[in-house]
Protein backbone atom coordinates (compact mmCIF):
# COMPACT_ATOMS: atom_id res chain seq x y z
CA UNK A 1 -3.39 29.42 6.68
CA UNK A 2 -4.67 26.36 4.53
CA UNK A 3 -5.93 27.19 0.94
CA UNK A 4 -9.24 24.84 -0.16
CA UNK A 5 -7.30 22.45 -1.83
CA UNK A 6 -5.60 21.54 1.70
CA UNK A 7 -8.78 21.19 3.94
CA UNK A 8 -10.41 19.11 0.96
CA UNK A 9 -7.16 16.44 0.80
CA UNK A 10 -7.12 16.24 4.70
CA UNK A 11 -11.00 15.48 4.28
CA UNK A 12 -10.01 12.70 1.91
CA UNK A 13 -7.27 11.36 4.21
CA UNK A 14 -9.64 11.66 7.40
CA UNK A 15 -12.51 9.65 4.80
CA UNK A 16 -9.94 7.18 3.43
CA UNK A 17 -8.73 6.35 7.40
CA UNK A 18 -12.04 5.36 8.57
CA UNK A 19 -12.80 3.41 5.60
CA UNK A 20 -9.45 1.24 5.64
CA UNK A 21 -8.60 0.73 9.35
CA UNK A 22 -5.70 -1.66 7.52
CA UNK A 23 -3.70 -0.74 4.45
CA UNK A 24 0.08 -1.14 3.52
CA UNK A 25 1.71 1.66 2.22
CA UNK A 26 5.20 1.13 0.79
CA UNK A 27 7.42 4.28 0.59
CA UNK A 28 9.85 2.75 -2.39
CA UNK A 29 10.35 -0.28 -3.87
CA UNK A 30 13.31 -1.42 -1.89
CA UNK A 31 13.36 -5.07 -0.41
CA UNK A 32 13.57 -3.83 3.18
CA UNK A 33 10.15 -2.02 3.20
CA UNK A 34 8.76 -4.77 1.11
CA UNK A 35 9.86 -8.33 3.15
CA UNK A 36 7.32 -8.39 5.24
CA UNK A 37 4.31 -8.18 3.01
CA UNK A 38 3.87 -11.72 3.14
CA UNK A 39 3.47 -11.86 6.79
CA UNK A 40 0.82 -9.52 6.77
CA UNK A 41 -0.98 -11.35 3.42
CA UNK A 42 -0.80 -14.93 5.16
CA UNK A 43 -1.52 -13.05 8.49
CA UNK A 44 -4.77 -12.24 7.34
CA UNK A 45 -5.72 -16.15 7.01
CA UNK A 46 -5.04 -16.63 10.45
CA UNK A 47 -7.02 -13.42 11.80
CA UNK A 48 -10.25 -12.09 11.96
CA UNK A 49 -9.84 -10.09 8.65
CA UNK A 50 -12.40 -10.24 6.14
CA UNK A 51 -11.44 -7.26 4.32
CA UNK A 52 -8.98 -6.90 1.61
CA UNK A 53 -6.02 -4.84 2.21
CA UNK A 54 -5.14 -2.19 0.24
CA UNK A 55 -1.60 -1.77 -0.87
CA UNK A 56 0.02 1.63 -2.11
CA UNK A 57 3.04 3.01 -2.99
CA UNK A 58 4.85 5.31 -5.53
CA UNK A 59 4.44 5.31 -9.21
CA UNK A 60 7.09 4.17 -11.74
CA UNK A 61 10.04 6.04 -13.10
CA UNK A 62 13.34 5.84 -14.42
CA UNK A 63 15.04 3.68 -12.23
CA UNK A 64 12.26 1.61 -10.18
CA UNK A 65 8.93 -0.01 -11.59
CA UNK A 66 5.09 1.14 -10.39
CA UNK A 67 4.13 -0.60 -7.44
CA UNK A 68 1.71 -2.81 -8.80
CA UNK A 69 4.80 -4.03 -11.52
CA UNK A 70 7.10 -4.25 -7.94
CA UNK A 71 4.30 -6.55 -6.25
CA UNK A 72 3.71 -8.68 -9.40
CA UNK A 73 7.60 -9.72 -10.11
CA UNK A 74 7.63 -10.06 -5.92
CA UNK A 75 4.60 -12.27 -5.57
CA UNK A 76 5.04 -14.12 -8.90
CA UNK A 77 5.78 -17.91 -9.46
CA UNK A 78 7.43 -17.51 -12.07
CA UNK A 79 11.17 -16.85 -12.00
């Protein structure tokens, strides 16, 4: 049996889902599950995509950075 809580984060999932057809989720920060990020970012140039795409992943903790620190010092131009 699912408690309220449940049914209301499946709603949210369901909601989320048909709001971002696209999104990139990363599971941890480790450079095989992050490589091809910038084949799907320059994808979108050559596409019909005219949405931005959402990017998620875990928070920071003792040994790995937050995602959005992770995607920074990936992206970055400076070394």
């Amino acid at each position: 049996m699912q408690d309220q809580s449940q049914v209301l984060n499946m709603v949210k999932v369901r909601r989320f889902l048909r709001t971002y057809k696209t999104f990139y989720l990363f599971t941890h920060s480790h450079v095989d599950h992050s490589t091809d990020l910038s084949s799907f970012v320059k994808g979108g140039y050559f596409t019909s995509r005219n949405a931005n795409l959402p990017l998620y992943g875990p928070a920071a903790n003792d040994l790995k950075p937050s995602t959005s620190n992770y995607l920074h010092n990936l992206m970055s131009d400076k070394s």
